[in-house]
C-alpha atoms as a PDB file:
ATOM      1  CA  UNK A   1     -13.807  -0.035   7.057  1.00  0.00           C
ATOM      2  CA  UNK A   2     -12.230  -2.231   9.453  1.00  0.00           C
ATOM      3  CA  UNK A   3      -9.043  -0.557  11.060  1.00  0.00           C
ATOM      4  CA  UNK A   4      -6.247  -1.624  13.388  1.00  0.00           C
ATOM      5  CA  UNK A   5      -4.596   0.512  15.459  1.00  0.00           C
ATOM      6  CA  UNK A   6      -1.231  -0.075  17.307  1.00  0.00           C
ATOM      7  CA  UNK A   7       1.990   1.672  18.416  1.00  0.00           C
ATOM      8  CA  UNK A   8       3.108   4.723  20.504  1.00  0.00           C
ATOM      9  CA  UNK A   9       0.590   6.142  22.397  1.00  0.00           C
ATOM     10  CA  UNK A  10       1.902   9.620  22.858  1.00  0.00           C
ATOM     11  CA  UNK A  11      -0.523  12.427  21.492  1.00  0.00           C
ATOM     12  CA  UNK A  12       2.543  13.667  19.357  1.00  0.00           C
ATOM     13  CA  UNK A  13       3.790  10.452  17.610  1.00  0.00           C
ATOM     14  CA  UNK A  14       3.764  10.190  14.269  1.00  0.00           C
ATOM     15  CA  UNK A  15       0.937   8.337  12.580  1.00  0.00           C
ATOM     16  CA  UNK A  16       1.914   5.867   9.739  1.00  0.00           C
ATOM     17  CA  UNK A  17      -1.058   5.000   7.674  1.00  0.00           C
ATOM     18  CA  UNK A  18      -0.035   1.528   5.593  1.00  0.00           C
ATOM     19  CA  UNK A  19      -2.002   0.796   2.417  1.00  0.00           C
ATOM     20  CA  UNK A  20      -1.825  -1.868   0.298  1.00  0.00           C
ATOM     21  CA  UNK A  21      -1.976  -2.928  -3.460  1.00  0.00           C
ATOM     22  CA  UNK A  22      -4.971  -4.439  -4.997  1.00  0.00           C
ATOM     23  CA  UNK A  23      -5.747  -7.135  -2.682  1.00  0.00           C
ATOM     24  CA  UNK A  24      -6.702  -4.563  -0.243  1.00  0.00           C
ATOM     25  CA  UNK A  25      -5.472  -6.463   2.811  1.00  0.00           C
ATOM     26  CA  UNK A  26      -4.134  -5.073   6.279  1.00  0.00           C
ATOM     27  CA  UNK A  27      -2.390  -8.166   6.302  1.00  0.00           C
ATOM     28  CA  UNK A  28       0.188  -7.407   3.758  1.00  0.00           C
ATOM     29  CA  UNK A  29       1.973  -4.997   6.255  1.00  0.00           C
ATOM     30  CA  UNK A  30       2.727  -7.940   8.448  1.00  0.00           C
ATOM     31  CA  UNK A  31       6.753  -7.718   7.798  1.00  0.00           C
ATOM     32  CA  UNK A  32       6.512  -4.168   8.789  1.00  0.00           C
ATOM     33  CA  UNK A  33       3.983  -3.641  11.595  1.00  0.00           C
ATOM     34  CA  UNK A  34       6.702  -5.000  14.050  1.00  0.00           C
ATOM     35  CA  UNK A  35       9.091  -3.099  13.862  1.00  0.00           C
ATOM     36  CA  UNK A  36       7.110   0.556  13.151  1.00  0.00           C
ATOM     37  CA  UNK A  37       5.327   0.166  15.952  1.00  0.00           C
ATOM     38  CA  UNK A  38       8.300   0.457  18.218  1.00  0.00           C
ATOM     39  CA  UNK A  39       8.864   4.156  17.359  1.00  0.00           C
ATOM     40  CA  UNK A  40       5.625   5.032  15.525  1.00  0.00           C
ATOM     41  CA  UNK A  41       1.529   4.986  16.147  1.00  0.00           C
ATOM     42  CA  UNK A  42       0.567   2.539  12.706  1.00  0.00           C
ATOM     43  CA  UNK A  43      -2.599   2.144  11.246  1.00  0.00           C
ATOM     44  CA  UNK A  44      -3.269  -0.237   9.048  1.00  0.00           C
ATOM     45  CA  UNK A  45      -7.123  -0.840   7.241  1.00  0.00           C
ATOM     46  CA  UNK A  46      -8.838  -3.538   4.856  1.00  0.00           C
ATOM     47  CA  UNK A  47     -10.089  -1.133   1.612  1.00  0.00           C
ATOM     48  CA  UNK A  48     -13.771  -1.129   1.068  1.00  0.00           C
ATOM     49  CA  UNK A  49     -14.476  -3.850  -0.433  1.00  0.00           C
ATOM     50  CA  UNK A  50     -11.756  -6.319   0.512  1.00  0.00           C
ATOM     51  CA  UNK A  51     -11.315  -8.317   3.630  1.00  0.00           C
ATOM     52  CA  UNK A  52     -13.201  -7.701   6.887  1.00  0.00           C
ATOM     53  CA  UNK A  53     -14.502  -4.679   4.977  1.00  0.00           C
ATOM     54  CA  UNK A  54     -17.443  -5.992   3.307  1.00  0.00           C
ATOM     55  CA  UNK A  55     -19.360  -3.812   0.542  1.00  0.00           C
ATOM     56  CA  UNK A  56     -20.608  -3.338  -2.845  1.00  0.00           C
ATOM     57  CA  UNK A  57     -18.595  -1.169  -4.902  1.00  0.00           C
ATOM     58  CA  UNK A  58     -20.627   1.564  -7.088  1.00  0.00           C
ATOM     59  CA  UNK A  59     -20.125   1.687 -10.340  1.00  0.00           C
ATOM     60  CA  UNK A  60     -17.278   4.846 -11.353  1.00  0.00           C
ATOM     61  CA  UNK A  61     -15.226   3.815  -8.517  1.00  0.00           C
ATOM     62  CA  UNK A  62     -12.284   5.856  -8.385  1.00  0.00           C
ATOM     63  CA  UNK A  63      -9.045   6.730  -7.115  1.00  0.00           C
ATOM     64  CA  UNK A  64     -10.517   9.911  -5.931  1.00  0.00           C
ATOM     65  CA  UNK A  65     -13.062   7.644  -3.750  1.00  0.00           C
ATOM     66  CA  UNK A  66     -10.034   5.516  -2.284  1.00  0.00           C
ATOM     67  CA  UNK A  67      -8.682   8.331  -0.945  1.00  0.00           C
ATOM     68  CA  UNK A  68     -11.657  10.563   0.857  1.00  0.00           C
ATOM     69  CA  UNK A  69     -13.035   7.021   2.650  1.00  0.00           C
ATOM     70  CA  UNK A  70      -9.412   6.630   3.971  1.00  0.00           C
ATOM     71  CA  UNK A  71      -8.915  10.526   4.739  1.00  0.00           C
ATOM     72  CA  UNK A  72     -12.731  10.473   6.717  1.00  0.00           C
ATOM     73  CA  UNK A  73     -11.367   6.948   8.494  1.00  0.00           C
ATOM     74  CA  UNK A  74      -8.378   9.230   9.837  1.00  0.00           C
ATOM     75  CA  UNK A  75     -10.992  11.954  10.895  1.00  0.00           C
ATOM     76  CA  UNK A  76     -13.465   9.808  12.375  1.00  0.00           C
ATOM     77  CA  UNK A  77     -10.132   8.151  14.918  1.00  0.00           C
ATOM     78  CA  UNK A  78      -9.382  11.514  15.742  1.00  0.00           C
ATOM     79  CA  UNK A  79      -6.106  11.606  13.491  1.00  0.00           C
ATOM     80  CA  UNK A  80      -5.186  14.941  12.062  1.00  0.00           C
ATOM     81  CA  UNK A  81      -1.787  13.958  10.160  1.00  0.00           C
ATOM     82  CA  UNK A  82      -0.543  11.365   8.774  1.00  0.00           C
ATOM     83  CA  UNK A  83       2.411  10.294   6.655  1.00  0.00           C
ATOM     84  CA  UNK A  84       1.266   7.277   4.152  1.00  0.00           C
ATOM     85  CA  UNK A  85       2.898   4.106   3.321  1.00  0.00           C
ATOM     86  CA  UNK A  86       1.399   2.862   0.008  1.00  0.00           C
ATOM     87  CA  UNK A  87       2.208  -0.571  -1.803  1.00  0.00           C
ATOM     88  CA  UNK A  88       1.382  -0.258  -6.014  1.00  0.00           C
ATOM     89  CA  UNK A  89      -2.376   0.832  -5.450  1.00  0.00           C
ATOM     90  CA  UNK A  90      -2.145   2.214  -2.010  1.00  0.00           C
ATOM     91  CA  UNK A  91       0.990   4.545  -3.040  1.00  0.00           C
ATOM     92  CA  UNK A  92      -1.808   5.549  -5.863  1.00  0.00           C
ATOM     93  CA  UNK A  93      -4.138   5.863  -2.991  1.00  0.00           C
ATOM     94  CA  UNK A  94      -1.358   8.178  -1.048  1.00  0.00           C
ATOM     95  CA  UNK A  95      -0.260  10.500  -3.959  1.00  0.00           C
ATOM     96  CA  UNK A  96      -4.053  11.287  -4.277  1.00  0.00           C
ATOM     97  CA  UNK A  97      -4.814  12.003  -0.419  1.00  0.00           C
ATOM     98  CA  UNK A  98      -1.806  14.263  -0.665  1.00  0.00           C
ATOM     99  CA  UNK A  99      -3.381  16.167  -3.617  1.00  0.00           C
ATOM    100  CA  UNK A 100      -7.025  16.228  -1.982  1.00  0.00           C
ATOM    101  CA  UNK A 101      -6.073  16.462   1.649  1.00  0.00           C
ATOM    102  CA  UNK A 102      -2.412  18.560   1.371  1.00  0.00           C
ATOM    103  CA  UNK A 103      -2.923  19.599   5.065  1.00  0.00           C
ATOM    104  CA  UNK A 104      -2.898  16.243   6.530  1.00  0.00           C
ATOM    105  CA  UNK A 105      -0.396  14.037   4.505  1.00  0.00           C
ATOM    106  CA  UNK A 106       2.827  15.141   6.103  1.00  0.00           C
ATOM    107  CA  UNK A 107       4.961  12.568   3.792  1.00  0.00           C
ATOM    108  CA  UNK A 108       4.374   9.930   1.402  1.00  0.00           C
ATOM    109  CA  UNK A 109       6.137   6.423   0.984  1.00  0.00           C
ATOM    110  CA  UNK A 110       5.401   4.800  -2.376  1.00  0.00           C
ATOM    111  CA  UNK A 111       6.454   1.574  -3.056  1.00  0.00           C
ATOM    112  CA  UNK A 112       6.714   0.171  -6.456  1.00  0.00           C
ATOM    113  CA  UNK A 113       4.348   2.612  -7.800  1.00  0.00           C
ATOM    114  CA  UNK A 114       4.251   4.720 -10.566  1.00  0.00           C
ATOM    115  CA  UNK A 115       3.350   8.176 -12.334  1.00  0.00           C
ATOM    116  CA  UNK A 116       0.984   6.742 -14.850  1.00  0.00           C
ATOM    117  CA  UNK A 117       0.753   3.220 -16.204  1.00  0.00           C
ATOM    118  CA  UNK A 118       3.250   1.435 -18.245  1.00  0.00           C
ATOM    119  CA  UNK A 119       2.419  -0.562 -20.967  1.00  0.00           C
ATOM    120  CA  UNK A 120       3.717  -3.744 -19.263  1.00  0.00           C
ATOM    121  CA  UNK A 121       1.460  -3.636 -16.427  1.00  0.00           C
ATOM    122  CA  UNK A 122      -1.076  -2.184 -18.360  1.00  0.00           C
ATOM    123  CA  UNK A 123      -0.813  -5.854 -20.583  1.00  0.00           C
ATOM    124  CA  UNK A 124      -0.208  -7.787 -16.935  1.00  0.00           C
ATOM    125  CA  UNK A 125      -3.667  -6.268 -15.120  1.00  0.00           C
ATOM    126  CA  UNK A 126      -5.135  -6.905 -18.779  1.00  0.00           C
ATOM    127  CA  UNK A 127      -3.841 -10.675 -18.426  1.00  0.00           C
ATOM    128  CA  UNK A 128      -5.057 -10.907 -14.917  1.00  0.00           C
ATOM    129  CA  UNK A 129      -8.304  -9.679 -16.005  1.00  0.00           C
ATOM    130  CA  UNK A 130      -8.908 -11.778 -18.748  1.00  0.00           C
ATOM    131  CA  UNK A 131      -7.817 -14.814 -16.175  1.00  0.00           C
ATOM    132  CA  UNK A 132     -10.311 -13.343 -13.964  1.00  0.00           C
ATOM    133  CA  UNK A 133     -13.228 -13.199 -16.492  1.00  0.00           C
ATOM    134  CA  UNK A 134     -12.520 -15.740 -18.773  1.00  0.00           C
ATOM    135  CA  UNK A 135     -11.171 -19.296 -16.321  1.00  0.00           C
ATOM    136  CA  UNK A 136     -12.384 -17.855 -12.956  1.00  0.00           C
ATOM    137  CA  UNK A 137     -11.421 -17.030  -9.561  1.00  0.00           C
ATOM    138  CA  UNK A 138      -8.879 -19.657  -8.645  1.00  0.00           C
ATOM    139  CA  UNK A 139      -7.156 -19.086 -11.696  1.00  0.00           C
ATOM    140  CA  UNK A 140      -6.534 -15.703 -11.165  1.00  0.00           C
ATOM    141  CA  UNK A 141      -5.531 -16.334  -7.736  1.00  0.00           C
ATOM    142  CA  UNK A 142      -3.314 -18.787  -8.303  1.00  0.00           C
ATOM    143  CA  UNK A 143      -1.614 -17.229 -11.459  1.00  0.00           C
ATOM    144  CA  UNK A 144      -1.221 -13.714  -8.888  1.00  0.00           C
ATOM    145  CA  UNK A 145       2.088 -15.058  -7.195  1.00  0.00           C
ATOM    146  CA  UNK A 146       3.829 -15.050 -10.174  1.00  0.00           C
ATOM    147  CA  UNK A 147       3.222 -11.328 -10.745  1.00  0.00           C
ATOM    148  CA  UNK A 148       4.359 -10.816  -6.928  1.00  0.00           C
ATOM    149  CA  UNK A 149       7.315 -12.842  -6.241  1.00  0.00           C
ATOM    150  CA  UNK A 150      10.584 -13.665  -7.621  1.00  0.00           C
ATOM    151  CA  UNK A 151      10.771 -17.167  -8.973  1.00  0.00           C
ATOM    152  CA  UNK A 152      13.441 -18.398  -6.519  1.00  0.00           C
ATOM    153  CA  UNK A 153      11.624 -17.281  -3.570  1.00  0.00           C
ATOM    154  CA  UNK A 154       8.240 -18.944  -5.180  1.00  0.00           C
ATOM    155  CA  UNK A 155      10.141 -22.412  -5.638  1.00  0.00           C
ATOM    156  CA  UNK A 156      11.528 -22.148  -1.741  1.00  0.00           C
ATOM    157  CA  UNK A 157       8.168 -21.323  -0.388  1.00  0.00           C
ATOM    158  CA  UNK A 158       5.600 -23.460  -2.431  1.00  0.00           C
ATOM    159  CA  UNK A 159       3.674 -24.432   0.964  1.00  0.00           C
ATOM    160  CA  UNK A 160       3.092 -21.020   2.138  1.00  0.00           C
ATOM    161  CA  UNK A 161       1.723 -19.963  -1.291  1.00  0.00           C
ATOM    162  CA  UNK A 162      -0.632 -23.141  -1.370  1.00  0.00           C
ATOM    163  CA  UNK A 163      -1.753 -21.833   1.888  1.00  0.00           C
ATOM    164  CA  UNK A 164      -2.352 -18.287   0.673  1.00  0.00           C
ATOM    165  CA  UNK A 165      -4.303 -19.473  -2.331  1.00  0.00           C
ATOM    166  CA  UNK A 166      -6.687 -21.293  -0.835  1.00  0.00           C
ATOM    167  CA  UNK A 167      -6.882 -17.960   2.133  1.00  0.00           C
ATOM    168  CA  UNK A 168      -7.295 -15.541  -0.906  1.00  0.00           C
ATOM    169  CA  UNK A 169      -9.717 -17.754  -2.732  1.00  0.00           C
ATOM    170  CA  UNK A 170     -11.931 -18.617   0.257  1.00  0.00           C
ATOM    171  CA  UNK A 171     -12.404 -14.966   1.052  1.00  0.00           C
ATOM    172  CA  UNK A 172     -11.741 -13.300  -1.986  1.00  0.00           C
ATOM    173  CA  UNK A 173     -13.150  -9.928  -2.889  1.00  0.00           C
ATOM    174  CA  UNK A 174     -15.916 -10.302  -5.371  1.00  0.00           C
ATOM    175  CA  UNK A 175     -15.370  -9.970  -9.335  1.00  0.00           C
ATOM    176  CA  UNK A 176     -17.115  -6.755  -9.214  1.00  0.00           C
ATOM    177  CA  UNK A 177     -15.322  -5.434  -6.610  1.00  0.00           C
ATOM    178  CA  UNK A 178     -12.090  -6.374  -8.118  1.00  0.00           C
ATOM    179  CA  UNK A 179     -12.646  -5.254 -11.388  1.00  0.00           C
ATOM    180  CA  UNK A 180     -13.786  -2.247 -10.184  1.00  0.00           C
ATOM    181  CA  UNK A 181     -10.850  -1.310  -8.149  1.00  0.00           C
ATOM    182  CA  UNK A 182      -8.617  -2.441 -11.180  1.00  0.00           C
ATOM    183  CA  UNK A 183     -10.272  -0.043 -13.289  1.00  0.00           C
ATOM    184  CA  UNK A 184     -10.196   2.814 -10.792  1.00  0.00           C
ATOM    185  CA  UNK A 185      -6.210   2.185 -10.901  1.00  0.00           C
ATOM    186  CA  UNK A 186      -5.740   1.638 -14.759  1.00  0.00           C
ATOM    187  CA  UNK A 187      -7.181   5.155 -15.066  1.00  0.00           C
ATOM    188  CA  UNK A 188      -5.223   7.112 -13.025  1.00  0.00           C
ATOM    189  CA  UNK A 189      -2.971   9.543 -14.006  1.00  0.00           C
ATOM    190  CA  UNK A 190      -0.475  11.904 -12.200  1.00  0.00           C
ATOM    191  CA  UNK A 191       1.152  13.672 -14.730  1.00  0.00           C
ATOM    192  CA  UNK A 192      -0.588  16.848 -14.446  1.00  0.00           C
ATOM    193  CA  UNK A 193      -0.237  17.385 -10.746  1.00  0.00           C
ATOM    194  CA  UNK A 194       2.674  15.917  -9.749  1.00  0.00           C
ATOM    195  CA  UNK A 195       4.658  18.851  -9.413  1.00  0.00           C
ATOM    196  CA  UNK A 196       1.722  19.780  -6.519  1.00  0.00           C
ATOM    197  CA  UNK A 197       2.854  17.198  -4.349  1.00  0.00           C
ATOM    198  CA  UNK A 198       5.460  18.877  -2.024  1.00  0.00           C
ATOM    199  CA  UNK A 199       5.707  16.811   0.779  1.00  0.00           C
ATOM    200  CA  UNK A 200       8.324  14.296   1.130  1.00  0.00           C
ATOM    201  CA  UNK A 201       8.397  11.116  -0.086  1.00  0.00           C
ATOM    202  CA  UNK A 202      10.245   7.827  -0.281  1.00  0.00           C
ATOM    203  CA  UNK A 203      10.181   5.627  -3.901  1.00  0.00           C
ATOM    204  CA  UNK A 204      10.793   2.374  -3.100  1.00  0.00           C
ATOM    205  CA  UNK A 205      11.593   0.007  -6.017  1.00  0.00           C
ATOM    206  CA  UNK A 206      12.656  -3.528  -6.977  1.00  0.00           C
ATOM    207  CA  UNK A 207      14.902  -4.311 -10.197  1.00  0.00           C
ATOM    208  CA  UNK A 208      13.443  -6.832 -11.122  1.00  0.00           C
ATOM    209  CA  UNK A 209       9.433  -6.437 -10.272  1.00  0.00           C
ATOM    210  CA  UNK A 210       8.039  -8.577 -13.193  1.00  0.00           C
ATOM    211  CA  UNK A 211       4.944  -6.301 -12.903  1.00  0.00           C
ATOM    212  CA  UNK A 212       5.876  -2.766 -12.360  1.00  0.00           C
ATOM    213  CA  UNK A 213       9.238  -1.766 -13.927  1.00  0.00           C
ATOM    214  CA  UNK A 214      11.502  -0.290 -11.610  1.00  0.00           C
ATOM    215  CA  UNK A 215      11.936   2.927 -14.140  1.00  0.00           C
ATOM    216  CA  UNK A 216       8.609   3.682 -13.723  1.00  0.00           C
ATOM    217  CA  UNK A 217      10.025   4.798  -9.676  1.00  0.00           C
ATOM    218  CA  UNK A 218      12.234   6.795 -11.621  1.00  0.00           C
ATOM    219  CA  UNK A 219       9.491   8.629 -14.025  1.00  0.00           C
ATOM    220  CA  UNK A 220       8.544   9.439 -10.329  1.00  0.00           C
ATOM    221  CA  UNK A 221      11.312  10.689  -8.959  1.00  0.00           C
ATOM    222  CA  UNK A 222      11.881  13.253 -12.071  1.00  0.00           C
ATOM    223  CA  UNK A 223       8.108  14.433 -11.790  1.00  0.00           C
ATOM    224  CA  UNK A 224       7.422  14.535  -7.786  1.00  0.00           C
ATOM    225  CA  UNK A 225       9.780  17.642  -6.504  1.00  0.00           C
ATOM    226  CA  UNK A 226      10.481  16.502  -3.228  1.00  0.00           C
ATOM    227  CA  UNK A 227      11.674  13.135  -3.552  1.00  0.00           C
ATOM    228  CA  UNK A 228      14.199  10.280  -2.481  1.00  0.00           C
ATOM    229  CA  UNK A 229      14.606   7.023  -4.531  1.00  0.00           C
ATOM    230  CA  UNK A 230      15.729   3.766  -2.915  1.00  0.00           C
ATOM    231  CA  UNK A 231      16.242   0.754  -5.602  1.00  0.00           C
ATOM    232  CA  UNK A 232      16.397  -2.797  -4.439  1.00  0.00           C
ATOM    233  CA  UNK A 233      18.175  -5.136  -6.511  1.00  0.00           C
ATOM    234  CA  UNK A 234      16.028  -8.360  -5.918  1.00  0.00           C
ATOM    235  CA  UNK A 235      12.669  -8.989  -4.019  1.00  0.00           C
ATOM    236  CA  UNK A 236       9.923  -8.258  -6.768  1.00  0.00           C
ATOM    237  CA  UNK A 237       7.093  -6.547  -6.469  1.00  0.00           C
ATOM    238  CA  UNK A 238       6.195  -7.490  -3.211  1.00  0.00           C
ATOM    239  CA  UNK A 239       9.913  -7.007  -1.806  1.00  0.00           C
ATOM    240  CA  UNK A 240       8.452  -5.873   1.115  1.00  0.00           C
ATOM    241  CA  UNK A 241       7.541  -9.267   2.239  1.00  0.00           C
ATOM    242  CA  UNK A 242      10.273 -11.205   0.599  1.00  0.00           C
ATOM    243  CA  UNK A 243      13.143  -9.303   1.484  1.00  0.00           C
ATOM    244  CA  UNK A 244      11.328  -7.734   4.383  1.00  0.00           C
ATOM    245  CA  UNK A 245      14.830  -7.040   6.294  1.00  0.00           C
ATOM    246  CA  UNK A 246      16.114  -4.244   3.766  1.00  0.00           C
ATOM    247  CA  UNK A 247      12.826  -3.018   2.948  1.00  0.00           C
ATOM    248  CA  UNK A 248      12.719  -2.296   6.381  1.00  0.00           C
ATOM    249  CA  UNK A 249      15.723  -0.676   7.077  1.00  0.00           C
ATOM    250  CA  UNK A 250      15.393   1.797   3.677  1.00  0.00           C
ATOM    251  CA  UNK A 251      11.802   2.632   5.166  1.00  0.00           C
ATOM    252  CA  UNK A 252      13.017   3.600   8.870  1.00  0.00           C
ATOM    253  CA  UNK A 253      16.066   5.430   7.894  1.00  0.00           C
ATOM    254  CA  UNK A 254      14.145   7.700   5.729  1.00  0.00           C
ATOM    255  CA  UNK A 255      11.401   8.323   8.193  1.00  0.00           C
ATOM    256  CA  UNK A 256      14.259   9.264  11.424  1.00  0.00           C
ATOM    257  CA  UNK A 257      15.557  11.573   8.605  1.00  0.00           C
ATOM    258  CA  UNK A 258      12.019  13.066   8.015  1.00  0.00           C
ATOM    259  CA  UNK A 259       9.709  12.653  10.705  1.00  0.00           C
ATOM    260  CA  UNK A 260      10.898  14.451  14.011  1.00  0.00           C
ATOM    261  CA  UNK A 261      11.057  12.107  16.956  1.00  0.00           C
ATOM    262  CA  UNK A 262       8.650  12.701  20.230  1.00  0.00           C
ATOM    263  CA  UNK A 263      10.139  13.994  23.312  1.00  0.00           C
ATOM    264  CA  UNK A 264      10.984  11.423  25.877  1.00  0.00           C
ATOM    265  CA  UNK A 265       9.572   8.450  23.794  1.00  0.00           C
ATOM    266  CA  UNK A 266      11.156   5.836  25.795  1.00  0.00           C
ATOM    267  CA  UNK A 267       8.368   6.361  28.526  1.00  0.00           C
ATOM    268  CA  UNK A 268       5.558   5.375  26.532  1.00  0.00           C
ATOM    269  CA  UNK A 269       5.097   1.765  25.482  1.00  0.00           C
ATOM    270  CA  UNK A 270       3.618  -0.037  22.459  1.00  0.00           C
ATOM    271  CA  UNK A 271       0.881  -1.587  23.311  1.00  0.00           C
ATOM    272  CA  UNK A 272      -1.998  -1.223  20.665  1.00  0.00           C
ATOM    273  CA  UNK A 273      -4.519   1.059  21.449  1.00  0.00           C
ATOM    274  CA  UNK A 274      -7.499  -0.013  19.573  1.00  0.00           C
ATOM    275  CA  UNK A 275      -6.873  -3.491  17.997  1.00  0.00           C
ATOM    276  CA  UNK A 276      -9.479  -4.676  16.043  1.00  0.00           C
ATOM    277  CA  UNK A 277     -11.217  -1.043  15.415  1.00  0.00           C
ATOM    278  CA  UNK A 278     -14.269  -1.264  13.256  1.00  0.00           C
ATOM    279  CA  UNK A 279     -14.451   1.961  12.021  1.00  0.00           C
ATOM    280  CA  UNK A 280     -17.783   2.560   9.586  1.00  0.00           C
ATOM    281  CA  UNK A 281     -17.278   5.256   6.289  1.00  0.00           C
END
């Protein structure tokens, strides 16, 4: 998988390990990356199969798969622990590392995620899906801003989004590969073992995310034992990048609250450590 490394370089920083949805892109931590790297060592990664990380996907893809490639990533850097910052699929992908690997998750962020799926985004993914198999590729690219943005944000940045269309189409996944990975997340289910997931974690949640209803955060919070819900009132499902600014500050107040600072951090810089890092799983 190809991985990027950058931040503190102090052996005894916290690692923040940023997944993203189902476009699988390093790339969507953009907004972020900035600032965490200040006060945190952040690794970011293109999922198998997306990106710079080229590959078939077998068929019976799971969740359970998502997680162990990203877990023997971590190993293979040398990374013991790890908190997780997961968008939709990636928070999937960190609720199931903390299950599977409960000794090196130290804390989960999930943003705009959920417990099991709701019947809205069950009928969205099947709608994107059908787009997918049924009018083709650019369709479904083009029709995947609405689910993402709000509409007022879409209207102001129509050039940008032409730009990321023809990005997304150009080096788009594979219809395998996506279909695969949308399967792997329309199965999973957390009800059983929430309860075992004892670390801490953030919910992160937009009002009015046209895909994933904010209440499904709060199906969340009542099932996961040691969590803290933040609700933003607009940005949409991918409030991270539209309203970047709050997002922000909800994520970094939660991890100074959570994640002990390093002794004397102020005398190590930021400079990445590994940019680029092609790391093979």
């Amino acid at each position: 998988m190809h991985i990027e490394l950058s931040g503190l370089q102090h052996p005894e920083a916290i690692t923040l390990v940023l997944s993203a949805g189902l476009g699988g892109s390093a790339s969507f931590w953009l907004p972020q990356i900035n600032e965490l790297r200040n006060q945190y060592r952040v690794v970011v990664y293109d999922q198998r199969g997306t990106g710079r990380s080229p590959d078939a996907l077998p068929e019976g893809y799971s969740m359970c798969d998502m997680a162990a490639e990203l877990a023997a990533a971590m190993a293979e850097l040398g990374i013991e622990q790890y908190t997780v910052v997961g968008h939709a699929l990636g928070g999937m992908v960190a609720m199931q590392m903390a299950l599977d690997f409960p000794d090196r998750v130290t804390g989960l962020v999930i943003v705009n995620g959920w417990l099991r799926l709701n019947a809205h985004t069950r009928r969205c993914f099947t709608v994107r899906q059908e787009l997918l198999l049924n009018v083709g590729i650019e369709a479904y690219v083009r029709a995947q801003p609405l689910f993402l943005y709000p509409a007022d944000w879409l209207a102001e940045n129509q050039a940008r989004i032409e730009a990321e269309d023809a990005l997304h189409t150009a080096h788009f996944q594979g219809m395998e590969n996506l279909l695969r990975r949308l399967h792997a997340l329309m199965q999973c289910d957390f009800t059983p073992q929430a309860g075992d997931i004892t670390q801490p974690v953030l919910l992160v949640c937009s009002q009015d995310d046209l895909l994933v209803p904010w209440t499904c955060s709060e199906t969340l919070y009542d099932a996961l034992p040691n969590s803290t819900l933040k609700k933003m009132v607009w940005g949409g499902h991918a409030m991270s990048v539209t309203d970047s600014s709050t997002f922000n500050r909800i994520l970094l107040s939660w991890l100074a609250e959570t994640q002990p600072a390093i002794p004397n951090r102020s005398r190590y810089d930021s400079r990445p450590e590994h940019p680029g890092v092609r790391n093979p799983v």
